[in-house]
N, C-alpha and C. Protein backbone atom coordinates (compact mmCIF):
# COMPACT_ATOMS: atom_id res chain seq x y z
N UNK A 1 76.16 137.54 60.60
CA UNK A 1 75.98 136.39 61.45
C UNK A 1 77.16 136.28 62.41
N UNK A 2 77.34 136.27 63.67
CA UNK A 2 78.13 136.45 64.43
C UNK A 2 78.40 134.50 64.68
N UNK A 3 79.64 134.36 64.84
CA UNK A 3 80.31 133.22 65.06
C UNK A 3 80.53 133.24 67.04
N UNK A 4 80.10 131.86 67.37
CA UNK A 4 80.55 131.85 68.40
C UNK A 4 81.95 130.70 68.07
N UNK A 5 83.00 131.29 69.36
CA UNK A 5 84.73 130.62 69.44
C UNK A 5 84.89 130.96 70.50
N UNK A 6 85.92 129.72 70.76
CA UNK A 6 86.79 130.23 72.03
C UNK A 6 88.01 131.11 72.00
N UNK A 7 88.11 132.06 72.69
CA UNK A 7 89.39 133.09 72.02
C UNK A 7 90.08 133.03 73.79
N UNK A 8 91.84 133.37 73.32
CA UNK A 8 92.72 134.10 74.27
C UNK A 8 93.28 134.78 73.48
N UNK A 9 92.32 135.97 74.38
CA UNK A 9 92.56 137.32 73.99
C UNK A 9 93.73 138.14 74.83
N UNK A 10 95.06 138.77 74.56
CA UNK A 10 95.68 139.66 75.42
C UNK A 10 96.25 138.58 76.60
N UNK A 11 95.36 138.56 77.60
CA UNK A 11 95.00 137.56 79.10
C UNK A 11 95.55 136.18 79.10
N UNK A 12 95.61 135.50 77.82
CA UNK A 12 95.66 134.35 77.68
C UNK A 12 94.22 133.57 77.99
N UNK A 13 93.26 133.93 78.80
CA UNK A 13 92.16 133.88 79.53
C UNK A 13 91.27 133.37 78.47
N UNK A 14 90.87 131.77 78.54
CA UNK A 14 89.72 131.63 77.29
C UNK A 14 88.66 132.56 78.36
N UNK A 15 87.47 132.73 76.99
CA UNK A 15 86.33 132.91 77.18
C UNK A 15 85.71 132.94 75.58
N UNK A 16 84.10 132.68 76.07
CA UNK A 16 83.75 132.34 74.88
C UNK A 16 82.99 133.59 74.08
N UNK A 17 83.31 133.78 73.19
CA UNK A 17 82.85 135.08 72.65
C UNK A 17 81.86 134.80 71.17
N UNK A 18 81.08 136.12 71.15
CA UNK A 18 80.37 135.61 69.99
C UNK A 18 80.63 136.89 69.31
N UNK A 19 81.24 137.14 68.05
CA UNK A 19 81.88 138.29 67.26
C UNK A 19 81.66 138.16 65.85
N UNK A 20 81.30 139.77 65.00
CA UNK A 20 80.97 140.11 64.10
C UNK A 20 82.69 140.88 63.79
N UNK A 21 83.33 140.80 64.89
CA UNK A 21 84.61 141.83 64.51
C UNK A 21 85.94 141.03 63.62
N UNK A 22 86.84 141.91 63.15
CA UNK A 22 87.22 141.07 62.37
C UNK A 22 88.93 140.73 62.74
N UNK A 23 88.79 141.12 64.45
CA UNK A 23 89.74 141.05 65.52
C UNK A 23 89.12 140.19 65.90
N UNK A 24 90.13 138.58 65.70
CA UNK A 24 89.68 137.52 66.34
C UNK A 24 91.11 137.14 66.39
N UNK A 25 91.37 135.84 67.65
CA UNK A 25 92.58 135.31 67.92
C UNK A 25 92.40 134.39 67.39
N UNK A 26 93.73 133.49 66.60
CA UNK A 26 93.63 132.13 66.54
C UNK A 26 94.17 131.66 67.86
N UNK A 27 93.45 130.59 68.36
CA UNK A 27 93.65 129.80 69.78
C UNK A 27 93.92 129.10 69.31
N UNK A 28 94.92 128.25 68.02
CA UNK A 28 95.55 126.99 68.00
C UNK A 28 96.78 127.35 67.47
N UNK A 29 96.92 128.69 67.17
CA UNK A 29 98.51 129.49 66.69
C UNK A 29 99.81 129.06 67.78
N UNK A 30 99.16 128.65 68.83
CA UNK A 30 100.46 128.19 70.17
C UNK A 30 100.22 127.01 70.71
N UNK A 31 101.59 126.51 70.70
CA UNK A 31 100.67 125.23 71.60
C UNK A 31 101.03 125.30 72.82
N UNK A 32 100.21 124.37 73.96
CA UNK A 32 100.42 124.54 75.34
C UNK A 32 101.61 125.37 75.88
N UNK A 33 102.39 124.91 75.48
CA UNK A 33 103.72 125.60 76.40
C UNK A 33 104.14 126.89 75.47
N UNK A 34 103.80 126.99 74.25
CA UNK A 34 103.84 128.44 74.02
C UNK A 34 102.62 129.29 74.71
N UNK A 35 101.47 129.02 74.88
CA UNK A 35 100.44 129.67 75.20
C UNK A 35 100.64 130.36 76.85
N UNK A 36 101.43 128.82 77.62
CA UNK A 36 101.86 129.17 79.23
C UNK A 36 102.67 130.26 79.21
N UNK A 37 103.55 130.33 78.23
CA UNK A 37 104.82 130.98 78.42
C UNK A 37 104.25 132.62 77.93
N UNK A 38 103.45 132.55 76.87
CA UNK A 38 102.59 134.01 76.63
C UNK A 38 101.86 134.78 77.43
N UNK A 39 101.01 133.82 77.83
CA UNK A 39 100.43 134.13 79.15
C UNK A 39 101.06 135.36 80.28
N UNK A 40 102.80 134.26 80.91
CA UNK A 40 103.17 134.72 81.53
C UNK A 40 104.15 136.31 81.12
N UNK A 41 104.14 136.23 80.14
CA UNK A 41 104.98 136.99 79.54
C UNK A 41 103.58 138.40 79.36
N UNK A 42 101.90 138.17 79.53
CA UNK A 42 101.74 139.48 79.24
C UNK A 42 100.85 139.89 80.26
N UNK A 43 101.27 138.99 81.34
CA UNK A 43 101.00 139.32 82.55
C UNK A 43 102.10 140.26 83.07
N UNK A 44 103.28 140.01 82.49
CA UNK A 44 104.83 140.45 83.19
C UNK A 44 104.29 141.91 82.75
N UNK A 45 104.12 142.00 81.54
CA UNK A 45 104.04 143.07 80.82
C UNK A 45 103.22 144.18 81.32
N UNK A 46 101.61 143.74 81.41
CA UNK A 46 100.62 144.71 82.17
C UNK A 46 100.64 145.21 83.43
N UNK A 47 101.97 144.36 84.07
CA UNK A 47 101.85 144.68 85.15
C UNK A 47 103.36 145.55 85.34
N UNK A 48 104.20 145.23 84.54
CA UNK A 48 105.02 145.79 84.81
C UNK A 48 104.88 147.75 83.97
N UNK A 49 104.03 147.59 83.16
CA UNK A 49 104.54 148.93 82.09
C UNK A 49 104.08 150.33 83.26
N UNK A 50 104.80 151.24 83.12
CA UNK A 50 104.68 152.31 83.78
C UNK A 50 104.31 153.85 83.18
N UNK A 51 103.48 153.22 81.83
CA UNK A 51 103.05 154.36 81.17
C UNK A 51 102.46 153.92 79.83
N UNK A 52 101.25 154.97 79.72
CA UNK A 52 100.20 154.40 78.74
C UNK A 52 100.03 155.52 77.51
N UNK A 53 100.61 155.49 76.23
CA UNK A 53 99.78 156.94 75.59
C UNK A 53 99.13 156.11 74.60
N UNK A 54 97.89 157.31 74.64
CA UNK A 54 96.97 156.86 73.26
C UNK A 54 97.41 157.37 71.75
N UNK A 55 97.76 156.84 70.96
CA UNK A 55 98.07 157.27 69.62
C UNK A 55 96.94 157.42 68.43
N UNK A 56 96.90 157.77 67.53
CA UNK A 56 96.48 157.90 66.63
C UNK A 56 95.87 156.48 66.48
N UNK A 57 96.14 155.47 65.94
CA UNK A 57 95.99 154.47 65.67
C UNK A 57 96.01 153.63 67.02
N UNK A 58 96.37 153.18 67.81
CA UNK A 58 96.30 152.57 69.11
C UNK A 58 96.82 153.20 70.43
N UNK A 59 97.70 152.50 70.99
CA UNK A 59 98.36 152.13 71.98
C UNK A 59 100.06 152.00 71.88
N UNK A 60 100.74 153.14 72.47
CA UNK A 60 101.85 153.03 72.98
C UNK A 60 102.37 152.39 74.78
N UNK A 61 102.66 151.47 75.01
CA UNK A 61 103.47 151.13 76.25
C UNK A 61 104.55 151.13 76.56
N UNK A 62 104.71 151.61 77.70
CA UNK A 62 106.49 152.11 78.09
C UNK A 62 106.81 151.52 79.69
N UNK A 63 107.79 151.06 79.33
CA UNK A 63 108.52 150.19 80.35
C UNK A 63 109.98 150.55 81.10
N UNK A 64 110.20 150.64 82.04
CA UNK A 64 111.84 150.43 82.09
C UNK A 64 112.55 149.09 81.71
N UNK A 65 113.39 149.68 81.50
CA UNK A 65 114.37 148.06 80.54
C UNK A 65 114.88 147.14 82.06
N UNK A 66 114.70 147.61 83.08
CA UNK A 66 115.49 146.63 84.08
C UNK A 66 113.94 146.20 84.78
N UNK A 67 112.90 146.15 84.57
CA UNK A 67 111.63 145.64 84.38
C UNK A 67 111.40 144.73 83.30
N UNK A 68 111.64 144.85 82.21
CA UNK A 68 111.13 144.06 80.82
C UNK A 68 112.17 144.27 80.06
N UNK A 69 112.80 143.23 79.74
CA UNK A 69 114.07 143.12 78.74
C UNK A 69 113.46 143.08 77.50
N UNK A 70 114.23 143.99 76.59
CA UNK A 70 113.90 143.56 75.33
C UNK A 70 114.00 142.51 74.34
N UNK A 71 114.66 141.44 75.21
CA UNK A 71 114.01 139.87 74.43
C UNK A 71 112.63 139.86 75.02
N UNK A 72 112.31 140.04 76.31
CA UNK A 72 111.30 139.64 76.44
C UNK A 72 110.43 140.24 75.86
N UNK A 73 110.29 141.40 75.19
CA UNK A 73 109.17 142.03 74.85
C UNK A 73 109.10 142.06 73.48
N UNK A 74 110.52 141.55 72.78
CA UNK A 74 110.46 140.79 71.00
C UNK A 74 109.57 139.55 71.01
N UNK A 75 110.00 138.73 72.24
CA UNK A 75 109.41 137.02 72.27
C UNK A 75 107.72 136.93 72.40
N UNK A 76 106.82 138.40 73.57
CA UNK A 76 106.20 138.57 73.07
C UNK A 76 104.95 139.05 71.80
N UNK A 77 105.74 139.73 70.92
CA UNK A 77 105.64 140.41 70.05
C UNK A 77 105.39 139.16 69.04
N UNK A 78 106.34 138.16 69.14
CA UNK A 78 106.79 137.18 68.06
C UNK A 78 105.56 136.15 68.21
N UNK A 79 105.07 135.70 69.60
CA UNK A 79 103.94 134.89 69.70
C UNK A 79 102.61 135.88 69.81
N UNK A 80 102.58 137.00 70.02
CA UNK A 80 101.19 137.60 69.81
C UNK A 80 100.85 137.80 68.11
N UNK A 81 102.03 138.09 67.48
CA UNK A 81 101.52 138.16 66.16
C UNK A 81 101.22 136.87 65.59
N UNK A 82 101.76 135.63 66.15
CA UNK A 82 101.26 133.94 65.70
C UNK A 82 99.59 134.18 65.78
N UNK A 83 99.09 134.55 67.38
CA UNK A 83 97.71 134.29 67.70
C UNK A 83 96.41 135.73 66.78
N UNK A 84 97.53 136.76 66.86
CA UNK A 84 96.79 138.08 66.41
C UNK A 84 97.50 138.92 65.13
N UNK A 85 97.35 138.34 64.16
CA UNK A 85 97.95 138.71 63.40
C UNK A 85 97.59 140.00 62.88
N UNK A 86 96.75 140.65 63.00
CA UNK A 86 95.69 141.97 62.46
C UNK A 86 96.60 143.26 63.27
N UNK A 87 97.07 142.76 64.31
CA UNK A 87 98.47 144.09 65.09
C UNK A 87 99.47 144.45 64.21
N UNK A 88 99.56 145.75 64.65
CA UNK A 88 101.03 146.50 64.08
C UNK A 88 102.02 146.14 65.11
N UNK A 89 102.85 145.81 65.23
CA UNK A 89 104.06 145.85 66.36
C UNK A 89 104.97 147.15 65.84
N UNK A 90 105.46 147.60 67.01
CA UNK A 90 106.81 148.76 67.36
C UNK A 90 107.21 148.58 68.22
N UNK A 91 108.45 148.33 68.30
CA UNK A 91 109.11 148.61 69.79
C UNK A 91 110.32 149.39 69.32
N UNK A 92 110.12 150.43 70.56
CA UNK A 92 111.60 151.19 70.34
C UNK A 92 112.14 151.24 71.57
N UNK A 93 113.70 151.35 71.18
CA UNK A 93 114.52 151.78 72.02
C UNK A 93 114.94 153.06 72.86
N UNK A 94 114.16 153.96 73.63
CA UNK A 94 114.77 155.53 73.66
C UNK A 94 115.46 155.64 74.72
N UNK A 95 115.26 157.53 75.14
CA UNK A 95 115.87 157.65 75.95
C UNK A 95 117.19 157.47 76.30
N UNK A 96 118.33 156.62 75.41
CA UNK A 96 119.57 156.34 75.60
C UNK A 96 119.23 155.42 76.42
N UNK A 97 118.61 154.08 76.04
CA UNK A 97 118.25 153.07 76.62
C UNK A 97 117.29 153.17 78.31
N UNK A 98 117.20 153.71 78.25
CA UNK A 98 116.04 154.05 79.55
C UNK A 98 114.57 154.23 79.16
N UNK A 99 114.13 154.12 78.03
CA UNK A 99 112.70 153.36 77.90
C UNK A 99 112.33 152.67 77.03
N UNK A 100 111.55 151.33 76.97
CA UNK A 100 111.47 150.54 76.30
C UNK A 100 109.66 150.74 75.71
N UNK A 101 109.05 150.44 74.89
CA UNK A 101 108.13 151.05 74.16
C UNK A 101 107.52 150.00 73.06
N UNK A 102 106.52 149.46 73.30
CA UNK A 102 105.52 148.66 72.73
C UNK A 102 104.50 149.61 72.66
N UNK A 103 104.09 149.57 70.76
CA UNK A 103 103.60 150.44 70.01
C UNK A 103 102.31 149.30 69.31
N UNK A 104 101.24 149.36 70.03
CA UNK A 104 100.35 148.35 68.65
C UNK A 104 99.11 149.28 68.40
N UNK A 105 99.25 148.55 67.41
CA UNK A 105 98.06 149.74 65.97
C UNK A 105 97.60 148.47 65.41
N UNK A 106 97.07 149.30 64.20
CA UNK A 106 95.96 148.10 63.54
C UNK A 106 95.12 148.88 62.78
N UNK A 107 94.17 147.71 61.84
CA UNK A 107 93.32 148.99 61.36
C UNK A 107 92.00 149.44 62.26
N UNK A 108 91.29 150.97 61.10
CA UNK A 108 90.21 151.28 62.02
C UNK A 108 89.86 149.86 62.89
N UNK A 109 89.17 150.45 64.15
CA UNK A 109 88.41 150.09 65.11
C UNK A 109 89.73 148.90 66.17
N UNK A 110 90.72 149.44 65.90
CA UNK A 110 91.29 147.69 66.69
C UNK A 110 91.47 149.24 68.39
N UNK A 111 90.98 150.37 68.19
CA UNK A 111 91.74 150.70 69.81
C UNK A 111 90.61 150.41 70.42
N UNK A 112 89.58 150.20 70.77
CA UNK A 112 88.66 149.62 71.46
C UNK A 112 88.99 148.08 72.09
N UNK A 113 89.58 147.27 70.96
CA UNK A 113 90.00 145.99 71.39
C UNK A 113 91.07 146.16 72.14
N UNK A 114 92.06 146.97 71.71
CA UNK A 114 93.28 146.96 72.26
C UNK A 114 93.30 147.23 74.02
N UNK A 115 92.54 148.41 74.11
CA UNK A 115 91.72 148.75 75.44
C UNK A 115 91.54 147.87 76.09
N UNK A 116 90.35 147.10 75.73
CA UNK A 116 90.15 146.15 76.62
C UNK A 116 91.09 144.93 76.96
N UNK A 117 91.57 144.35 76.28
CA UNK A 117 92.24 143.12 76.41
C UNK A 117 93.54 143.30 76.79
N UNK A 118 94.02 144.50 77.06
CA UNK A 118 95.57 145.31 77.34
C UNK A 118 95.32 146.09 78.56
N UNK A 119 93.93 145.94 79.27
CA UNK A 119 93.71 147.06 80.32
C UNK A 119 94.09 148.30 79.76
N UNK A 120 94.18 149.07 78.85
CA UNK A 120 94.69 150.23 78.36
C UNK A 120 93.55 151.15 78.56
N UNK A 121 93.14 151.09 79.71
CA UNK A 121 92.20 152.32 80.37
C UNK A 121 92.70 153.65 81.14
N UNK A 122 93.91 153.70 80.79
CA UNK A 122 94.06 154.60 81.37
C UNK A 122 94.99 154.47 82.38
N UNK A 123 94.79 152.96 83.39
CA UNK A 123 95.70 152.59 84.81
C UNK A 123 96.64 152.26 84.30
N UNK A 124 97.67 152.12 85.00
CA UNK A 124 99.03 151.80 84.89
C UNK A 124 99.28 151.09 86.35
């Protein structure tokens, strides 16, 4: 029986979805001004990352650090796992600080979600 909810997914972006999956957001995990501030923070993100690999399990993203500081990309990490708790988080440090690297996994079936709601098609 599929549940209809309102979800912000990735986007921050309600829309109303009707899902059998067991990738669902809680939309009351933030409140207003955490939700604004997420928002903006994964807008910064999609728009800023400059490289996409597909992993085994999900999605690796890579950033330069004078693009996306790594508070900023802990702070998102810290409120996406409030709303989506079913993510793996990674972030690493490489390169001798010259790339920054958001790693999310999950179990079977989350790279389809991840895809969509991360633009992780491929563009950069």
């Amino acid at each position: 029986m599929a549940i209809a909810s309102e979800q912000f997914i990735g986007t921050g972006k309600p829309a109303a979805v009707a899902t059998t999956s067991k990738f669902y957001c809680n939309t009351k995990a933030l409140n207003p001004a955490e939700r604004t501030r997420h928002k903006e923070l994964t807008e910064k993100l999609i728009a800023a990352r400059h490289g996409i690999v597909v992993t085994e399990k999900g999605y690796e993203f890579q950033y330069c650090p004078t693009k996306i500081s790594f508070a900023e990309l802990a702070e998102w990490v810290v409120a996406e796992g409030k709303c989506c708790p079913f993510f793996d988080f990674h972030i690493a440090w490489e390169r001798e600080g010259q790339l920054l690297c958001l790693r999310l996994s999950g179990d079977d079936g989350i790279k389809p979600f991840i895809r969509s709601e991360f633009q992780a098609d491929g563009r950069v």
